[in-house]
PDB file of N, CA and C in Angstrom:
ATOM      1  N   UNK A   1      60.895  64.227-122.739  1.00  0.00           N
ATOM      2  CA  UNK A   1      60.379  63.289-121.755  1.00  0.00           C
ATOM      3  C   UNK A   1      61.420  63.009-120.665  1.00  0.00           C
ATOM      4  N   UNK A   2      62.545  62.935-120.963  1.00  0.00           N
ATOM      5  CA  UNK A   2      63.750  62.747-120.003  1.00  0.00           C
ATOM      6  C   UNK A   2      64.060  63.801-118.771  1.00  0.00           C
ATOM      7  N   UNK A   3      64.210  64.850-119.923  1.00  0.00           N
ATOM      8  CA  UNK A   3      64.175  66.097-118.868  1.00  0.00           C
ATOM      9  C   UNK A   3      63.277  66.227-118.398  1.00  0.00           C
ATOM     10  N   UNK A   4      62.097  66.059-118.447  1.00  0.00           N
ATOM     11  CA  UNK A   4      60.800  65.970-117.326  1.00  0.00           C
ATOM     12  C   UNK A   4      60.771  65.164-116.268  1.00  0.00           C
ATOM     13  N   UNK A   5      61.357  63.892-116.875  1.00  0.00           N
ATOM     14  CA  UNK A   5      61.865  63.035-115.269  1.00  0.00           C
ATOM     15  C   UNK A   5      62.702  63.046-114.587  1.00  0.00           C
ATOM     16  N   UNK A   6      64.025  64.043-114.871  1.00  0.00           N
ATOM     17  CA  UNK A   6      65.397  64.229-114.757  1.00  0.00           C
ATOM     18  C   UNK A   6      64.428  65.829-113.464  1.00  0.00           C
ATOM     19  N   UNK A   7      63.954  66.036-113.742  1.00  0.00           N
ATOM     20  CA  UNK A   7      63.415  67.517-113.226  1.00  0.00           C
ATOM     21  C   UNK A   7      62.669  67.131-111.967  1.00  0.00           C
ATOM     22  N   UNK A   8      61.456  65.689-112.266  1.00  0.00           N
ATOM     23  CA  UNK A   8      61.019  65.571-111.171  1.00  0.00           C
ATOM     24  C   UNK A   8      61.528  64.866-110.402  1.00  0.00           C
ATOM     25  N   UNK A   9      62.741  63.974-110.481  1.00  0.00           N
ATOM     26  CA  UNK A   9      63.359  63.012-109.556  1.00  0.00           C
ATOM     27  C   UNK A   9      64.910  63.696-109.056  1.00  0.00           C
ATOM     28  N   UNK A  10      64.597  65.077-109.319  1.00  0.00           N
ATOM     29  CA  UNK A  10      65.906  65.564-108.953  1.00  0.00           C
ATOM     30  C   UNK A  10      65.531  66.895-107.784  1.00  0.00           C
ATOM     31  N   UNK A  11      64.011  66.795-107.122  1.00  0.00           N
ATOM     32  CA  UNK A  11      63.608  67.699-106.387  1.00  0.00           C
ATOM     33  C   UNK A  11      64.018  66.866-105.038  1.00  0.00           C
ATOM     34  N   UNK A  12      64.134  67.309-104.153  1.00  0.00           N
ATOM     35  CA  UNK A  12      64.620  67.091-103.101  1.00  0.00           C
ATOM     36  C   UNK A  12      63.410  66.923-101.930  1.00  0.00           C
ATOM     37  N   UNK A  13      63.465  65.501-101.308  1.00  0.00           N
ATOM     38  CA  UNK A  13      62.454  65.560-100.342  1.00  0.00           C
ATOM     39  C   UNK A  13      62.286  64.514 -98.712  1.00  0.00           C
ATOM     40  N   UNK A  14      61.635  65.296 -98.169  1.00  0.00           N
ATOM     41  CA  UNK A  14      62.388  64.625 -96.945  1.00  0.00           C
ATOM     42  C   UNK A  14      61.738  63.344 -96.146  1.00  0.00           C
ATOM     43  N   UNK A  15      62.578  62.738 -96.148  1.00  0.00           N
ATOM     44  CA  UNK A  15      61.710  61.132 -94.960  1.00  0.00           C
ATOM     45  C   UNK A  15      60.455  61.250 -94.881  1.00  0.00           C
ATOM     46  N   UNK A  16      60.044  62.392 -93.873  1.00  0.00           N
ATOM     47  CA  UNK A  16      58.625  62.529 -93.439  1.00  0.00           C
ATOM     48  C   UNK A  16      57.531  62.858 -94.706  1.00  0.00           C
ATOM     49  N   UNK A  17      58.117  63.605 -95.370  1.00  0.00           N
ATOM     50  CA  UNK A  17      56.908  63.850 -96.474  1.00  0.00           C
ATOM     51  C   UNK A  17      57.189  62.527 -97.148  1.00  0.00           C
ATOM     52  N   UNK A  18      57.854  61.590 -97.324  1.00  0.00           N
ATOM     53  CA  UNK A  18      57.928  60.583 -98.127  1.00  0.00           C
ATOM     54  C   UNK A  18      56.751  59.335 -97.396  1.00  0.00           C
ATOM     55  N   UNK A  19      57.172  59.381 -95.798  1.00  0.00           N
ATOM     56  CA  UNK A  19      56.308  58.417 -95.262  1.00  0.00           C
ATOM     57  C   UNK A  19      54.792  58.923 -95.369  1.00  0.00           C
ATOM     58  N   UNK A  20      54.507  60.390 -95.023  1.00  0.00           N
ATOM     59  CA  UNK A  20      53.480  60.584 -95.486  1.00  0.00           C
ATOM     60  C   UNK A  20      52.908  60.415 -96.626  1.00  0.00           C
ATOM     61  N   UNK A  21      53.852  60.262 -97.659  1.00  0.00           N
ATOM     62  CA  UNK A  21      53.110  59.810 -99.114  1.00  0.00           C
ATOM     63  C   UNK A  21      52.360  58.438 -99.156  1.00  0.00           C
ATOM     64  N   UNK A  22      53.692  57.250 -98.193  1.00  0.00           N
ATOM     65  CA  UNK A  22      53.133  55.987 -98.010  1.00  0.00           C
ATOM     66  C   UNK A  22      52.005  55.776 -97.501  1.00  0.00           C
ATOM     67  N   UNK A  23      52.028  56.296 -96.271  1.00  0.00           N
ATOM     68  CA  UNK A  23      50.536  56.461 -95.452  1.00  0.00           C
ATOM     69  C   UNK A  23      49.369  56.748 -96.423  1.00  0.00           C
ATOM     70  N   UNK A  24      49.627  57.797 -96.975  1.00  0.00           N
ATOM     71  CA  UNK A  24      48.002  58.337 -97.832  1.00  0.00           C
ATOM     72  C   UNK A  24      48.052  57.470 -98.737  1.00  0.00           C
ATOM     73  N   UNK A  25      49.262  56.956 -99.345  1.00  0.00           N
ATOM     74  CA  UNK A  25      48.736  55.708-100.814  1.00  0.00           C
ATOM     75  C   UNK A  25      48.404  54.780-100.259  1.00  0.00           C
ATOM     76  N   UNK A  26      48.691  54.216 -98.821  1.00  0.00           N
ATOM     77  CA  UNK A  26      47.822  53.117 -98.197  1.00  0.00           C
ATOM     78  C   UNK A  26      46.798  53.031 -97.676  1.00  0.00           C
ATOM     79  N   UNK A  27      46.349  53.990 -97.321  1.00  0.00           N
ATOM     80  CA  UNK A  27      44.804  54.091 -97.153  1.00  0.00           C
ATOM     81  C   UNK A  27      43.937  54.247 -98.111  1.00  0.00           C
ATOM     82  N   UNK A  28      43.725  54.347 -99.020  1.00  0.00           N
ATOM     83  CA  UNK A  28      42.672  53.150 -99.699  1.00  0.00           C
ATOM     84  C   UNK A  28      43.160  51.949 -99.873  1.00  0.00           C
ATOM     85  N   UNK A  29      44.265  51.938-100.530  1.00  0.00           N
ATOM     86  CA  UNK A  29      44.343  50.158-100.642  1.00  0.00           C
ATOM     87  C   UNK A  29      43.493  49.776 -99.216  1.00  0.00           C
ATOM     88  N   UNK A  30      44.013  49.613 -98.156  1.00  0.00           N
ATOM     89  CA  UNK A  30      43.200  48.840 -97.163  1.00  0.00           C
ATOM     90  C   UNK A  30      42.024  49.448 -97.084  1.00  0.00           C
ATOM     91  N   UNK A  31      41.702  50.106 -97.355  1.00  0.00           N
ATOM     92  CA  UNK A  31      39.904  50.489 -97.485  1.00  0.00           C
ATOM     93  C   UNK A  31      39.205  49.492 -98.422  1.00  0.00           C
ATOM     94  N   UNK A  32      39.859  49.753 -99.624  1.00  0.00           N
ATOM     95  CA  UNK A  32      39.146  48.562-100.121  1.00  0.00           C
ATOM     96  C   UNK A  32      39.894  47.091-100.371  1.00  0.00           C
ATOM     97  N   UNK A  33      40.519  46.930 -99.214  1.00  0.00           N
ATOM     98  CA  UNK A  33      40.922  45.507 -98.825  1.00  0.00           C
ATOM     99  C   UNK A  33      39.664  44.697 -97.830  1.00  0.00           C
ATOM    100  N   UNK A  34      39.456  46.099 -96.880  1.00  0.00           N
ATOM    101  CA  UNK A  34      38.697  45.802 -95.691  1.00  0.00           C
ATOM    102  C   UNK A  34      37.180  45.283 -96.641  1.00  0.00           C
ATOM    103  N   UNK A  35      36.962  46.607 -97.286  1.00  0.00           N
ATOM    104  CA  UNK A  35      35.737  46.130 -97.796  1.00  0.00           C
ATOM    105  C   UNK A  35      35.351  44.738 -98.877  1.00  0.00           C
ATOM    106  N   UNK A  36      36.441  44.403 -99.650  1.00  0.00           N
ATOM    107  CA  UNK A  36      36.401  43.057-100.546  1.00  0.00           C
ATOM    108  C   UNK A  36      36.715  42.211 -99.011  1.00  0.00           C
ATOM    109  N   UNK A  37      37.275  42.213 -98.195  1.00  0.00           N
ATOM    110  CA  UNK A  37      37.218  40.713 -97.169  1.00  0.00           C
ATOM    111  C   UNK A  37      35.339  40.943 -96.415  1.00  0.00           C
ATOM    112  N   UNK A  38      34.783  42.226 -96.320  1.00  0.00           N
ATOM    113  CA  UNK A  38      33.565  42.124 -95.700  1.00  0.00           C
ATOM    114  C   UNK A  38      32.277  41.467 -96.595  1.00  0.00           C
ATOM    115  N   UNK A  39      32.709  41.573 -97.951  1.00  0.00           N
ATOM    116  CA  UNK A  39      31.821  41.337 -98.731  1.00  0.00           C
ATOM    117  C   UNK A  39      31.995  40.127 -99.545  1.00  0.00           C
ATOM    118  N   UNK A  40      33.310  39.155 -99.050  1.00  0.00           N
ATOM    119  CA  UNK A  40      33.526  37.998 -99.552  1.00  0.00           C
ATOM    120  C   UNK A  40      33.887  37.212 -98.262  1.00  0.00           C
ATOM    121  N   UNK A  41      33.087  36.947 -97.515  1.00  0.00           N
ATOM    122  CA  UNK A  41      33.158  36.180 -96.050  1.00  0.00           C
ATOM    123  C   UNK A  41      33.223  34.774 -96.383  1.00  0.00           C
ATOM    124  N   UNK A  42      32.891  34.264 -97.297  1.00  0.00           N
ATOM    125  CA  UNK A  42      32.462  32.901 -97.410  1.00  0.00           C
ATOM    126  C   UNK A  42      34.346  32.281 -98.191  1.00  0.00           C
ATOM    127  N   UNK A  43      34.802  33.130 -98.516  1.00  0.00           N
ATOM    128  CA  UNK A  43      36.594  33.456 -98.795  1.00  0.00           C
ATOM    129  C   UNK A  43      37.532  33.191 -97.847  1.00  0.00           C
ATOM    130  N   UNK A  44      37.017  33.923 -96.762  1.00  0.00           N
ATOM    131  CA  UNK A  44      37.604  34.238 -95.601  1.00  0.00           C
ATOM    132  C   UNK A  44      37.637  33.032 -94.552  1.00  0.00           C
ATOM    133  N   UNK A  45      36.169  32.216 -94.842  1.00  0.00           N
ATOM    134  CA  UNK A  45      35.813  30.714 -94.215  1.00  0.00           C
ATOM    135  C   UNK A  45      36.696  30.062 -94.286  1.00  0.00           C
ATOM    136  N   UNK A  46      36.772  29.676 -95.796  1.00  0.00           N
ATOM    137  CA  UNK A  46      37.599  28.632 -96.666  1.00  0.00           C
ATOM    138  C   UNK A  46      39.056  29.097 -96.373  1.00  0.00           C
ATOM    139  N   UNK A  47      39.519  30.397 -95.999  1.00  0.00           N
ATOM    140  CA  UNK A  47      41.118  30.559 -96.062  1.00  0.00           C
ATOM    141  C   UNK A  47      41.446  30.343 -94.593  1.00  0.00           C
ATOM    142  N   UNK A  48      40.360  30.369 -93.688  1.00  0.00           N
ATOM    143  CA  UNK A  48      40.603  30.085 -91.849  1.00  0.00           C
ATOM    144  C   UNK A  48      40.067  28.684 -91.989  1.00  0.00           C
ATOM    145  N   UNK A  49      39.629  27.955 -92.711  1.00  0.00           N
ATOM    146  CA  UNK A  49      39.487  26.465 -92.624  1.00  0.00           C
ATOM    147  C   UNK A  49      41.062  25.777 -93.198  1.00  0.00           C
ATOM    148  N   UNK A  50      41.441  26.434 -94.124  1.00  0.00           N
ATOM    149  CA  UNK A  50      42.592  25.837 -94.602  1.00  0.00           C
ATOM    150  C   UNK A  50      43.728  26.379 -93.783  1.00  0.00           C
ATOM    151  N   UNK A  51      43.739  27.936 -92.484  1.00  0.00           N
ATOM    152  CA  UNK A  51      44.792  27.782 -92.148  1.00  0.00           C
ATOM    153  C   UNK A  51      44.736  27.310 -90.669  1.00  0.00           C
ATOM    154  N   UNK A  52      43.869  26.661 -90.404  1.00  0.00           N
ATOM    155  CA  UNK A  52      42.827  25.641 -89.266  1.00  0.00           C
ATOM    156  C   UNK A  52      44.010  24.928 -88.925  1.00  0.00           C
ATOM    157  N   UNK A  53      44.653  23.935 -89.987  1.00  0.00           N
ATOM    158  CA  UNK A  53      45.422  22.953 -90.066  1.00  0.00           C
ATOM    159  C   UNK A  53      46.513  23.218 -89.940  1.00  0.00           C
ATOM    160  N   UNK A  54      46.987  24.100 -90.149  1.00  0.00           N
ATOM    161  CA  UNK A  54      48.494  24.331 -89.799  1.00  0.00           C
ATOM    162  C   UNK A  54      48.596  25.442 -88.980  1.00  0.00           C
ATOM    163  N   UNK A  55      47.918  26.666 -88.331  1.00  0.00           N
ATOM    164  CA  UNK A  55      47.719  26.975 -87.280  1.00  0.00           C
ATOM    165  C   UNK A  55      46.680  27.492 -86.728  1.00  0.00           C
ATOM    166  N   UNK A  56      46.526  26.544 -85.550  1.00  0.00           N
ATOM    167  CA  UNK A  56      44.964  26.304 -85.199  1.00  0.00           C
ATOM    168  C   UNK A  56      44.611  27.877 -84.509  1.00  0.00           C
ATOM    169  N   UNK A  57      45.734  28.316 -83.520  1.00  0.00           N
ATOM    170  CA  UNK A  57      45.516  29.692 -82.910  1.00  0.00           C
ATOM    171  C   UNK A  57      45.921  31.006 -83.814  1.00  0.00           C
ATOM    172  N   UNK A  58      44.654  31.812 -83.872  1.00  0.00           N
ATOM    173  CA  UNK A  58      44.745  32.884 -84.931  1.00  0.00           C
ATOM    174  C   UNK A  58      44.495  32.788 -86.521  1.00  0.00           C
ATOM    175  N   UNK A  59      44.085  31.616 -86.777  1.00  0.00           N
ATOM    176  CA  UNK A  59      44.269  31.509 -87.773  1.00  0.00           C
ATOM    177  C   UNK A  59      43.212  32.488 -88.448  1.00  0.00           C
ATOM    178  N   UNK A  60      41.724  32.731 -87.956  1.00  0.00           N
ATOM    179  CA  UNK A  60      41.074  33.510 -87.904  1.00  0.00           C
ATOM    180  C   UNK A  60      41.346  34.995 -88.596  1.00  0.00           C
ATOM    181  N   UNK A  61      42.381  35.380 -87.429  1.00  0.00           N
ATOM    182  CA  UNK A  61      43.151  36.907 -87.542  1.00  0.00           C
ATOM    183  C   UNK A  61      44.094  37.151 -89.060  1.00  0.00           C
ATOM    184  N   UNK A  62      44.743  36.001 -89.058  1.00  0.00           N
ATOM    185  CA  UNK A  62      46.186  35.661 -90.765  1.00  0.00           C
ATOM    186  C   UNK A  62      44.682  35.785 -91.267  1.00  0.00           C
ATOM    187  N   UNK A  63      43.585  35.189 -91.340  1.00  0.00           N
ATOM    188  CA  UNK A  63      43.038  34.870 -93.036  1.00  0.00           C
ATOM    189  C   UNK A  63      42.391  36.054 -93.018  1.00  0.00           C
ATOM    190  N   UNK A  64      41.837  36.792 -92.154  1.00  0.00           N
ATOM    191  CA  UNK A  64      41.060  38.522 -92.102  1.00  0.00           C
ATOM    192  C   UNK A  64      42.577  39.376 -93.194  1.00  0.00           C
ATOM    193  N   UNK A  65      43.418  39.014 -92.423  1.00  0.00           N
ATOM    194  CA  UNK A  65      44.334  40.026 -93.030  1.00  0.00           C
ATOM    195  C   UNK A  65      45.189  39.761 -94.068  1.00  0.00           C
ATOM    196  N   UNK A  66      45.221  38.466 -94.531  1.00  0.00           N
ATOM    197  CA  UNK A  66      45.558  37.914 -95.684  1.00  0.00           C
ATOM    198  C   UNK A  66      44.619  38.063 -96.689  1.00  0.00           C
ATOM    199  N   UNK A  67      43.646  38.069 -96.914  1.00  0.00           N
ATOM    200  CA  UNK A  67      42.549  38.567 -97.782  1.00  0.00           C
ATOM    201  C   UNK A  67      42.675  40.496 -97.494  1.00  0.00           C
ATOM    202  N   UNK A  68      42.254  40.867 -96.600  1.00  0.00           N
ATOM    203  CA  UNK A  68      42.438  42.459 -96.587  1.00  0.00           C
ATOM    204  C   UNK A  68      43.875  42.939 -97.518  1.00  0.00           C
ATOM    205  N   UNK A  69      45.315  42.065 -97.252  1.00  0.00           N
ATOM    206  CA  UNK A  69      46.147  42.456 -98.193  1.00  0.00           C
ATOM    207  C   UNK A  69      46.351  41.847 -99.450  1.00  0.00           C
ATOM    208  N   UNK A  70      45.836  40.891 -99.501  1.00  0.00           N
ATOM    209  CA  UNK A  70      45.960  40.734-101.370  1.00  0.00           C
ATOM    210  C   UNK A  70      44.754  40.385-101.722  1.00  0.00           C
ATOM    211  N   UNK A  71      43.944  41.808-101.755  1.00  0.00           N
ATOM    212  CA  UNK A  71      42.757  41.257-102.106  1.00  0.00           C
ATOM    213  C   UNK A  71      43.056  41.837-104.155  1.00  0.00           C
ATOM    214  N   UNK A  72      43.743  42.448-104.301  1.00  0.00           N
ATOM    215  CA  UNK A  72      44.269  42.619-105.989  1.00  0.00           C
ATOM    216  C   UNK A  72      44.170  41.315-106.614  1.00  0.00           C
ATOM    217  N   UNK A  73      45.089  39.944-105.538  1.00  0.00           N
ATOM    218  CA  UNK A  73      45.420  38.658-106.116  1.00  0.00           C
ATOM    219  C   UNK A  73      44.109  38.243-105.903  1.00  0.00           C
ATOM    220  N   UNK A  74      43.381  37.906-105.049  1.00  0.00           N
ATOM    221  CA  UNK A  74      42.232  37.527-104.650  1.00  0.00           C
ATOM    222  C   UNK A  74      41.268  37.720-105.764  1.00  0.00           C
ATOM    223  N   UNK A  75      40.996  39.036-106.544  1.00  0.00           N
ATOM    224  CA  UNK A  75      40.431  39.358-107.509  1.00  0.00           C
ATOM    225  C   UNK A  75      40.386  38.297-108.343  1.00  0.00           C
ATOM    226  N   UNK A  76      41.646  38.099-108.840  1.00  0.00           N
ATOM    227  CA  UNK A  76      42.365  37.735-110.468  1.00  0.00           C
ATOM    228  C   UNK A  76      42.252  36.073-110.430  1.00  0.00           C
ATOM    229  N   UNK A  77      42.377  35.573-109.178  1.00  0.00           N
ATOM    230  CA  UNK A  77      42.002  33.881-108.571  1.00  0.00           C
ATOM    231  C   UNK A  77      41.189  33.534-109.513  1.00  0.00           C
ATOM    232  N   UNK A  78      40.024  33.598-108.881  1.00  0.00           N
ATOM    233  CA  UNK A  78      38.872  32.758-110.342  1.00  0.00           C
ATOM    234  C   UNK A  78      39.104  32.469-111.870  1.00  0.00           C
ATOM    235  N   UNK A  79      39.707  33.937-112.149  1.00  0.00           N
ATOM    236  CA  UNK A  79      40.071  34.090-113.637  1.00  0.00           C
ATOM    237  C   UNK A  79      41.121  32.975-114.200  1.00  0.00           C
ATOM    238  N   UNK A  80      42.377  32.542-113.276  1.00  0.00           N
ATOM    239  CA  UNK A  80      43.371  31.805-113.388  1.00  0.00           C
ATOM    240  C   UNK A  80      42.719  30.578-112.938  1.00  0.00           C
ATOM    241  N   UNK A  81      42.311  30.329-112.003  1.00  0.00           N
ATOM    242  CA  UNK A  81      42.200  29.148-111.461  1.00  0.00           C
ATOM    243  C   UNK A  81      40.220  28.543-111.646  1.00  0.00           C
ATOM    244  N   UNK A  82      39.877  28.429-112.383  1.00  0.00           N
ATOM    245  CA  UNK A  82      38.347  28.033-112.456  1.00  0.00           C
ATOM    246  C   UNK A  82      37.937  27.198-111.715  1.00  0.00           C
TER     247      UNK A  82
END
């Protein structure tokens, strides 16, 4: 098992293919970020009503994309918090 990881973390690889790895593992996550904030709008209300109050401009834009990125945590909410 060692030497199998000793083998694959010892191949050599460069910036660009690395950022390209990031890129392609991030596109789904935000695919289905986009899609859990389109299909939980009434989420999205309540998180631009609460960031209403502490900033009134954009707040709109933070709660679209605060839900689009943790929509993992967003999931697990209910379960913890009833």
């Amino acid at each position: 098992m060692t030497a199998l990881l000793r083998r694959v973390l010892s191949r050599r690889i460069s910036v660009e293919a690395l950022i390209e790895l990031g890129l392609w593992l991030a596109l789904p996550y935000l695919l289905i970020g986009i899609v859990y904030t389109f299909l939980n709008a009434a989420r999205v209300d309540w998180m631009e009503a609460q960031l209403n109050q502490v900033l009134p401009a954009g707040a709109n834009i933070v709660a679209f994309a605060e839900s689009t990125l943790l929509w993992p945590l967003l999931l697990l909410t209910p379960l913890i918090c009833p």
